[in-house]
N, C-alpha and C. Protein backbone atom coordinates (compact mmCIF):
# COMPACT_ATOMS: atom_id res chain seq x y z
N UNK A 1 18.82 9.43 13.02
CA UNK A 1 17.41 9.68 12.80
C UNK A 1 16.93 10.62 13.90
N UNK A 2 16.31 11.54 13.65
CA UNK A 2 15.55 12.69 14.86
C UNK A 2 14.32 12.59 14.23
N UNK A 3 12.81 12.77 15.19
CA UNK A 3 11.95 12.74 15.43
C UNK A 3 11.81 14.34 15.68
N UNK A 4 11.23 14.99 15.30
CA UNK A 4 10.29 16.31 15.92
C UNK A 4 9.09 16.13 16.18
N UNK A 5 8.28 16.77 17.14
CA UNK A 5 6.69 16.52 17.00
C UNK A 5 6.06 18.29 16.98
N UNK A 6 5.65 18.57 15.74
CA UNK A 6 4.78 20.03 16.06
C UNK A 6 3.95 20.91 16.59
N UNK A 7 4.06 21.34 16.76
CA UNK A 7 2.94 22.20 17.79
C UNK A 7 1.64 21.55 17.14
N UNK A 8 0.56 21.68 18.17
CA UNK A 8 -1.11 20.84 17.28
C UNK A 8 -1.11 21.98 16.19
N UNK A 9 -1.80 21.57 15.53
CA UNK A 9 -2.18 22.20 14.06
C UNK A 9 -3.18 21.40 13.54
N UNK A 10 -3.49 22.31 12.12
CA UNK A 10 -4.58 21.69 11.37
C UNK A 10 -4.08 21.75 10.13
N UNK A 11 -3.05 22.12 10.07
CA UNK A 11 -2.63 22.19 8.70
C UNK A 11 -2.38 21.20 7.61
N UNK A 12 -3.16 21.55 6.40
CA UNK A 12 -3.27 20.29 5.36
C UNK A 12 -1.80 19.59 5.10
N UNK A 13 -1.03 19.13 4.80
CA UNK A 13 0.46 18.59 4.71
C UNK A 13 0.29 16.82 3.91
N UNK A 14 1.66 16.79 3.67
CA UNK A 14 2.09 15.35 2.77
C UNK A 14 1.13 14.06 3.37
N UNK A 15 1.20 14.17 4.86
CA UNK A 15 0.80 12.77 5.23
C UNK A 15 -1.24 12.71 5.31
N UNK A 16 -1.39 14.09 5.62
CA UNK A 16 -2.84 14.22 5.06
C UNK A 16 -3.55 13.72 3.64
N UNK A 17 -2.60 14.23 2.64
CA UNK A 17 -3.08 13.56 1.40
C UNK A 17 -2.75 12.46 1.13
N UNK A 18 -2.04 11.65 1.82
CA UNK A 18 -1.37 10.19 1.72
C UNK A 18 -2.95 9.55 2.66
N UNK A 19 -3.99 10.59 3.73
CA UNK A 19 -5.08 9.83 4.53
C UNK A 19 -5.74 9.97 2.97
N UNK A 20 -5.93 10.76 2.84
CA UNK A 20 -6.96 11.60 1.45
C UNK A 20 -7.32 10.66 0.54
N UNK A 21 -5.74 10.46 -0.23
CA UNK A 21 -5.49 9.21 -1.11
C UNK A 21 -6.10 7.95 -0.80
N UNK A 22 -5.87 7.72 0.21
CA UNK A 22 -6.31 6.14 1.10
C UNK A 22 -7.53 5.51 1.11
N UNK A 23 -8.18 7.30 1.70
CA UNK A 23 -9.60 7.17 2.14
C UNK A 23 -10.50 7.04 0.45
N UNK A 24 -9.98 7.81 -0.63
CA UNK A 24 -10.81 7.66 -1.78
C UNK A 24 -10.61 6.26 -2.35
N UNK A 25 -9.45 5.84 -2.09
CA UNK A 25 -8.99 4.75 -3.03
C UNK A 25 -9.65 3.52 -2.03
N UNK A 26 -9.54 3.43 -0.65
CA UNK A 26 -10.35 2.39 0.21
C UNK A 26 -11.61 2.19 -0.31
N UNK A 27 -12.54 3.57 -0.62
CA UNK A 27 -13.59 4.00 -0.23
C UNK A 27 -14.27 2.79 -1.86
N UNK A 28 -13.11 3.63 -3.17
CA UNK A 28 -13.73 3.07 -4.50
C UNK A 28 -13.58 1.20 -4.18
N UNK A 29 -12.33 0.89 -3.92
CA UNK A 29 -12.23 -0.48 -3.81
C UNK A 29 -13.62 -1.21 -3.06
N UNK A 30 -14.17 -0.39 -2.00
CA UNK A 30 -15.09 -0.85 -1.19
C UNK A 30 -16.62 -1.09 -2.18
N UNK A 31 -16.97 -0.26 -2.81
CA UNK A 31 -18.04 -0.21 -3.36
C UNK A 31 -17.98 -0.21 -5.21
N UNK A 32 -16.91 0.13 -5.69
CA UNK A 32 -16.93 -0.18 -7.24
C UNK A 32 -16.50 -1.06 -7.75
N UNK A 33 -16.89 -2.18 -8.49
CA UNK A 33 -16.12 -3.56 -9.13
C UNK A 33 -15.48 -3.13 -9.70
N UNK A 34 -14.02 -2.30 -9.71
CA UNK A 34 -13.09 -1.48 -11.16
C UNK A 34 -13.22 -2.87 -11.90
N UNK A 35 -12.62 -4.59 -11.63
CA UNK A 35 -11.90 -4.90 -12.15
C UNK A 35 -13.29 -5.83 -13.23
N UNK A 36 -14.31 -5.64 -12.43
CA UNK A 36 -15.82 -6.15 -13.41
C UNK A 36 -16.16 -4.72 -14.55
N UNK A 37 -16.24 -3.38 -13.87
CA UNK A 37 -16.69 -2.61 -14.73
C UNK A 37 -16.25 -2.21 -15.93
N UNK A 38 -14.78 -2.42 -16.10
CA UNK A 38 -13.92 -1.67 -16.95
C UNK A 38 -13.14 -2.73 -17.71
N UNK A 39 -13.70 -3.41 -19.05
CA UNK A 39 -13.16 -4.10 -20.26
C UNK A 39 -11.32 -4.53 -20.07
N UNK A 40 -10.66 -3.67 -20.10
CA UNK A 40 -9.22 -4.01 -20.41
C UNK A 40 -8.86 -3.84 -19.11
N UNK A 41 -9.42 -4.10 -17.88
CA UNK A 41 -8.84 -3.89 -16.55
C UNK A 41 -7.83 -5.18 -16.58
N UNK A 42 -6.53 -5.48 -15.90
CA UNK A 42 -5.98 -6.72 -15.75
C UNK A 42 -4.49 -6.19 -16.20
N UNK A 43 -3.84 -7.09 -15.60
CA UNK A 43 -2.18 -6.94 -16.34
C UNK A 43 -2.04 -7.67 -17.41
N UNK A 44 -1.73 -6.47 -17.95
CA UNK A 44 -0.87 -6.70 -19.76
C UNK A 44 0.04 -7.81 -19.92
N UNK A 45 0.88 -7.53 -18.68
CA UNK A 45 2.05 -8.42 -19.07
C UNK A 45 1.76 -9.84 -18.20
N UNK A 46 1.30 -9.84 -17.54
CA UNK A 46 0.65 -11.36 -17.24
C UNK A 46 -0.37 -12.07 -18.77
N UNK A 47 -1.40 -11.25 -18.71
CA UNK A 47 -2.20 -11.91 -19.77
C UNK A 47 -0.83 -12.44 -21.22
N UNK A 48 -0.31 -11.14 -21.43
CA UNK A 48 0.68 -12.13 -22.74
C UNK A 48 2.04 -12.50 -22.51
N UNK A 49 2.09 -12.66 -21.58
CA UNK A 49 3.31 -13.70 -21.13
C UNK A 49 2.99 -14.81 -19.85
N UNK A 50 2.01 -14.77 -19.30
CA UNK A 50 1.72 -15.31 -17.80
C UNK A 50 2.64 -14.86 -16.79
N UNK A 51 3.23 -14.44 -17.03
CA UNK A 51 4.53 -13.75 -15.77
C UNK A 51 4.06 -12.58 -15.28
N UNK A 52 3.89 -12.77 -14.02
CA UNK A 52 3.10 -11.31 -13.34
C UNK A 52 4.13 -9.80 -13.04
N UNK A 53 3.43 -8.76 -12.82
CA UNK A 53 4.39 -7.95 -13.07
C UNK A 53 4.27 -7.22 -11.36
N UNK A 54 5.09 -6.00 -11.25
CA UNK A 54 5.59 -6.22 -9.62
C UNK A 54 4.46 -5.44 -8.94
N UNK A 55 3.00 -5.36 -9.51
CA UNK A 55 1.76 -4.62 -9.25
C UNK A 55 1.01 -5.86 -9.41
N UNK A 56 0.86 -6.80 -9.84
CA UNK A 56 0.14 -8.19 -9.93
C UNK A 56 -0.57 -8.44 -8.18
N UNK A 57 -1.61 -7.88 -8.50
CA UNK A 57 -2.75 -8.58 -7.17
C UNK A 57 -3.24 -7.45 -6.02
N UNK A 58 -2.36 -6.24 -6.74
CA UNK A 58 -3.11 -4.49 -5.82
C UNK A 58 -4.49 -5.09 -5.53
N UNK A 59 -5.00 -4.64 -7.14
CA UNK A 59 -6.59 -4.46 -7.22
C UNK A 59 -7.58 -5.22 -6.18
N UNK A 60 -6.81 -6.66 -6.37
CA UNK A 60 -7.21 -7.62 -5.17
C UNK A 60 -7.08 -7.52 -4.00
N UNK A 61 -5.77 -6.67 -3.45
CA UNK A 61 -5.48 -6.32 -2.38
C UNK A 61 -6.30 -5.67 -1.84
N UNK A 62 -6.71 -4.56 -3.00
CA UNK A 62 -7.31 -2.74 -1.91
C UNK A 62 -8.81 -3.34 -1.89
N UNK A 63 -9.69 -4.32 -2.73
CA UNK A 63 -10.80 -4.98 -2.44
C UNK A 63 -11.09 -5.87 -1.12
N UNK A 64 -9.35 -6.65 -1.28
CA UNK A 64 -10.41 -7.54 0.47
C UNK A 64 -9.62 -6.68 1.12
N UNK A 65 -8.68 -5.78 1.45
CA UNK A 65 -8.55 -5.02 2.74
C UNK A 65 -9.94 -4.39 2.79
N UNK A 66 -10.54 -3.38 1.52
CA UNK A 66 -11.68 -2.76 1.95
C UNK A 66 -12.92 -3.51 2.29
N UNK A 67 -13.05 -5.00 1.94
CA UNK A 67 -13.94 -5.49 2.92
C UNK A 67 -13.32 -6.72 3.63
N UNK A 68 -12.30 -6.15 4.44
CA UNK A 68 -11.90 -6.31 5.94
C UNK A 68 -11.45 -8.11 5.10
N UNK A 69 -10.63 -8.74 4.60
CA UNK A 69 -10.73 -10.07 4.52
C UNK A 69 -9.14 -10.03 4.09
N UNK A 70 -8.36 -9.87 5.51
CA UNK A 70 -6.99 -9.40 5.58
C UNK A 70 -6.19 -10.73 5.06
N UNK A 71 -6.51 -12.15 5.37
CA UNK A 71 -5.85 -13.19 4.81
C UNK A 71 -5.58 -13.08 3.30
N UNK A 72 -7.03 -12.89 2.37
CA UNK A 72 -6.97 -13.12 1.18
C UNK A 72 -6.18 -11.96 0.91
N UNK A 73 -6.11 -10.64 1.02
CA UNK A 73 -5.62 -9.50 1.10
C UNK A 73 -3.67 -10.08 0.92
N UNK A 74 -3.51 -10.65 1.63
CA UNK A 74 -1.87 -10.96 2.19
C UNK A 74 -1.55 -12.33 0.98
N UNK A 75 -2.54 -12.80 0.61
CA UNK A 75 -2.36 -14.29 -0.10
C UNK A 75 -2.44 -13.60 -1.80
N UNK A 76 -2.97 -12.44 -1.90
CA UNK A 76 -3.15 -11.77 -2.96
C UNK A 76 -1.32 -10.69 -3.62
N UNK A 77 -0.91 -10.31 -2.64
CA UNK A 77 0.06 -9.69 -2.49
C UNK A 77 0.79 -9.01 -0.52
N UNK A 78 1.70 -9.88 -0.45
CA UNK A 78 2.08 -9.16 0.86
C UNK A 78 2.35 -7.56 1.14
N UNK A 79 3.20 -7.02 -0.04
CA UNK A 79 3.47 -5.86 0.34
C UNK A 79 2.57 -4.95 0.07
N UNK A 80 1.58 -5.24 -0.98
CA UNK A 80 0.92 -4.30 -0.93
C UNK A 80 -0.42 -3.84 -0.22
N UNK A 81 -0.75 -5.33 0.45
CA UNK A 81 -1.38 -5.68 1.94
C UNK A 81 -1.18 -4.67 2.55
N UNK A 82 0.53 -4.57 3.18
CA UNK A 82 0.89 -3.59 4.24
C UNK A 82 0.79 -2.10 3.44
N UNK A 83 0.95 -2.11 2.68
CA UNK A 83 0.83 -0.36 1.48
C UNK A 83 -0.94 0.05 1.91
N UNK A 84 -1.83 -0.78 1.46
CA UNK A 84 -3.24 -0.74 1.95
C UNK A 84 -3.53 -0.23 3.84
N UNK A 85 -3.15 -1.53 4.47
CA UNK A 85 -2.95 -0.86 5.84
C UNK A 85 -2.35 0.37 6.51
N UNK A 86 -1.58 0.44 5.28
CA UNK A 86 -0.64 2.10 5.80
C UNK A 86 -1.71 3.11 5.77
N UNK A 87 -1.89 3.24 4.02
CA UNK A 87 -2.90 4.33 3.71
C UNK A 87 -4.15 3.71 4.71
N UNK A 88 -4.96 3.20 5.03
CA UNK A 88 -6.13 3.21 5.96
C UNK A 88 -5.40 3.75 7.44
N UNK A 89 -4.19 3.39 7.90
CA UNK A 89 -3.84 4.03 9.17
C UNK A 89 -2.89 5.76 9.00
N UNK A 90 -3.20 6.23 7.91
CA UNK A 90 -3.02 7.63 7.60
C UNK A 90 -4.64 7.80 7.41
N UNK A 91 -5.47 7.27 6.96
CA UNK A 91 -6.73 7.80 7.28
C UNK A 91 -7.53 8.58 8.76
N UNK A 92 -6.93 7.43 9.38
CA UNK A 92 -7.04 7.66 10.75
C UNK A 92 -6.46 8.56 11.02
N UNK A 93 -4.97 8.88 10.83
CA UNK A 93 -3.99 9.91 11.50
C UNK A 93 -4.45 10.94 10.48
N UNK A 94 -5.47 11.29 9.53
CA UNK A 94 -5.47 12.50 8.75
C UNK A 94 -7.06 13.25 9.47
N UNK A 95 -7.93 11.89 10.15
CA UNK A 95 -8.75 12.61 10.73
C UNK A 95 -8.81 13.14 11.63
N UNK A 96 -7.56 12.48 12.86
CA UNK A 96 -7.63 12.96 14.25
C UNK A 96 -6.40 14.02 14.01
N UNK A 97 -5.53 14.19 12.82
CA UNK A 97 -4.85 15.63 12.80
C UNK A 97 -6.20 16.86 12.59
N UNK A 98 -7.02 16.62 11.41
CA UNK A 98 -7.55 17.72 10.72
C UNK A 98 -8.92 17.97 11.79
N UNK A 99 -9.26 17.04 12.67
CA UNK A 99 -10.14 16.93 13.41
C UNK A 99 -10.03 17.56 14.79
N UNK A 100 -8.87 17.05 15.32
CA UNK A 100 -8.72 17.49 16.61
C UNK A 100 -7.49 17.77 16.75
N UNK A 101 -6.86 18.08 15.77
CA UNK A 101 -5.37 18.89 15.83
C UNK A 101 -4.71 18.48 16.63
N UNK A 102 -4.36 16.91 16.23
CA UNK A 102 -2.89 16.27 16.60
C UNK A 102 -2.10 16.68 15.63
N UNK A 103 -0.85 16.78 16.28
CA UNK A 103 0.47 17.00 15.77
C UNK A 103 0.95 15.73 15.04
N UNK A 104 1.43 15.86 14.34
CA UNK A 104 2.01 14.07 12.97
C UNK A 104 3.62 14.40 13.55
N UNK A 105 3.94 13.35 14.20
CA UNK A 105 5.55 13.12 14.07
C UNK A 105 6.59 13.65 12.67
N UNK A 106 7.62 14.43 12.37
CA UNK A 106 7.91 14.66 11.32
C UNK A 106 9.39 13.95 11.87
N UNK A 107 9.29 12.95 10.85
CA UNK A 107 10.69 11.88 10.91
C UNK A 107 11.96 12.88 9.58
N UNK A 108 13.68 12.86 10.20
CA UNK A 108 14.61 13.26 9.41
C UNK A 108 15.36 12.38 9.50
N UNK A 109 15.95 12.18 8.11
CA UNK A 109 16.89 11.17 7.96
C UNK A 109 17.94 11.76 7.25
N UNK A 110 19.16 11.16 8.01
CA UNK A 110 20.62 11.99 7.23
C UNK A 110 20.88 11.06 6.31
N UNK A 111 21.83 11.42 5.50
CA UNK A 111 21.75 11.11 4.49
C UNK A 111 22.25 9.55 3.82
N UNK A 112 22.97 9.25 5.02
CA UNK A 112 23.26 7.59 5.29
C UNK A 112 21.96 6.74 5.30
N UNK A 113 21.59 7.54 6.60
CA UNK A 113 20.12 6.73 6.85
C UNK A 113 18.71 6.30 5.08
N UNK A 114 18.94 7.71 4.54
CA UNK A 114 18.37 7.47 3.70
C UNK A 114 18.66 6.56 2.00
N UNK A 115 19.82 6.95 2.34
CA UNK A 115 20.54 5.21 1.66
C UNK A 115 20.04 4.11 1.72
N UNK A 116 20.31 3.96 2.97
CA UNK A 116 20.14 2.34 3.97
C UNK A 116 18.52 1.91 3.80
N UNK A 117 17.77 3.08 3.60
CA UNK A 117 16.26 2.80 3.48
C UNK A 117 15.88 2.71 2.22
N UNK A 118 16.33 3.43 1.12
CA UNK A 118 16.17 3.24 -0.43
C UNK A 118 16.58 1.38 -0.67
N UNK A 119 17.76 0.90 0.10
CA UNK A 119 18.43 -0.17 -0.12
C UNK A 119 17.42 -1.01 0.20
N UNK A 120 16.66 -0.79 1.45
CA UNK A 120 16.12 -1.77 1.88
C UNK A 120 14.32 -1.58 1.59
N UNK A 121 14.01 -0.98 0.73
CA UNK A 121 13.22 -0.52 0.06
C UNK A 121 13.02 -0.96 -1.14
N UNK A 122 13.89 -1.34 -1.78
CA UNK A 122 14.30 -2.35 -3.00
C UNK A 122 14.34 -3.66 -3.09
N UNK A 123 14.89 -3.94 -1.73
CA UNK A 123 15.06 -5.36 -1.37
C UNK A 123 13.75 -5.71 -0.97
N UNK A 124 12.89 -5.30 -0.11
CA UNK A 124 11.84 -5.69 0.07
C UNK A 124 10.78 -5.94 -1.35
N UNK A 125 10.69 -4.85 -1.95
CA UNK A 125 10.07 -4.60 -3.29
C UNK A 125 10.49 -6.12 -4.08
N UNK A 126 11.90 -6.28 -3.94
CA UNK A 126 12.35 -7.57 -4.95
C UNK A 126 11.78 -9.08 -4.31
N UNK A 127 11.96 -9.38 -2.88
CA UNK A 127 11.13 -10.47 -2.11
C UNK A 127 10.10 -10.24 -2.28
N UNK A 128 9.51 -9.60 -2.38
CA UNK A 128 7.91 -9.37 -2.31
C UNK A 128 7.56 -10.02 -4.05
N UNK A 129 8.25 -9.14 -4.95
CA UNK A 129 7.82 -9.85 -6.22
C UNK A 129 8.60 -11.81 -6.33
N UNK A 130 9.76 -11.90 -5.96
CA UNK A 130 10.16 -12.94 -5.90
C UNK A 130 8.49 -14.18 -5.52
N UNK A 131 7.99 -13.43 -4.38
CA UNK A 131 7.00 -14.33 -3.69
C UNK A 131 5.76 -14.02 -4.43
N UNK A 132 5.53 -13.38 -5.34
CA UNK A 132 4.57 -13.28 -6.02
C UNK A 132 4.57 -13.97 -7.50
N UNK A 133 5.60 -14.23 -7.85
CA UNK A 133 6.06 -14.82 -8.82
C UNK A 133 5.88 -16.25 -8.53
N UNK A 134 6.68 -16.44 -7.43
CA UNK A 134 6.50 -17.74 -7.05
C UNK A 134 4.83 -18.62 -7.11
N UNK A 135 4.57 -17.58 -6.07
CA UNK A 135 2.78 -17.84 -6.15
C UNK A 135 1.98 -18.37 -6.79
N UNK A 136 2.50 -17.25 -8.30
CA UNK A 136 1.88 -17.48 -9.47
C UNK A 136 2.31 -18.44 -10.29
N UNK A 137 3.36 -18.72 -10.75
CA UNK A 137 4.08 -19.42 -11.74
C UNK A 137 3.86 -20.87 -11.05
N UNK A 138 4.52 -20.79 -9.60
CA UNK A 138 5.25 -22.38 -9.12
C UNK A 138 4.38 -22.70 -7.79
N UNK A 139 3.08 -22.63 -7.32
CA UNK A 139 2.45 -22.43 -6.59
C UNK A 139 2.71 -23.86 -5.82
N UNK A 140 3.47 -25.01 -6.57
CA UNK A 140 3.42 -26.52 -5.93
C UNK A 140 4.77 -25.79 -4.71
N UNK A 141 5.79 -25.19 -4.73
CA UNK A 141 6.33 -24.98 -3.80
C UNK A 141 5.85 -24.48 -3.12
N UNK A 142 5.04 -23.56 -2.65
CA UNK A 142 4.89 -23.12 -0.97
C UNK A 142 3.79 -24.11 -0.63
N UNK A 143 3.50 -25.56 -1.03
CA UNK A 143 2.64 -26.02 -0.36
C UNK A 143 3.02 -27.04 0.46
């Protein structure tokens, strides 16, 4: 793994629109009821099967991260808890790049490395639904 860090800049780039993304999608969760305003909002495949699917509890997520209520946020879905916290801490790193021209770390990964992270990228993705499943379906075990 090598690390570079760039000269300061202001230049728009990947992790800017990853703040961009964050900041609109924080911003709607904060102030629009999507999941009151909009008729067929909800998972499909929960409603006709009860089995949640591996997006089961975002909506809930990006609502109490955006009003700050990080427990329910984590009790709603873990990983996508931390997916929420990411994009709000690229918010930050997209204002103090485009603002005051910090440099963004640009991370390289050879091609092992990027294996090893797809692998464990999956695996997490699969515990994460494992525990959401659980949640939902068998909720007498984690108590």
């Amino acid at each position: 793994m090598k690390v570079t860090l760039p000269k300061p800049n202001r230049t728009f780039g990947p992790a800017d629109m990853l703040g961009l993304v964050g900041l609109v999608g924080l911003l709607i969760a904060r102030y629009i009821p999507v999941a009151r305003l909009i008729p067929f909002w909800g998972c499909a495949l929960r409603e006709t099967t009860g089995w949640p699917c591996f997006g089961c509890g975002l909506t809930r997520v990006a609502d109490r991260v955006a009003h700050f209520n990080l427990p329910g946020a984590w009790d709603a879905n873990p990983l996508g808890t931390l997916a929420a916290l990411f994009f709000a801490l690229m918010v930050v790193v997209t204002v103090l790049h485009l603002v005051f021209a910090m440099p963004i770390p640009q991370l390289h990964l050879s091609p092992t490395e990027w294996h090893r992270a797809r692998i464990a990228a999956v695996t997490v993705i699969l515990l994460n639904y494992a525990w959401v499943v659980v949640k939902t379906k068998f909720p007498h075990l984690l108590a």
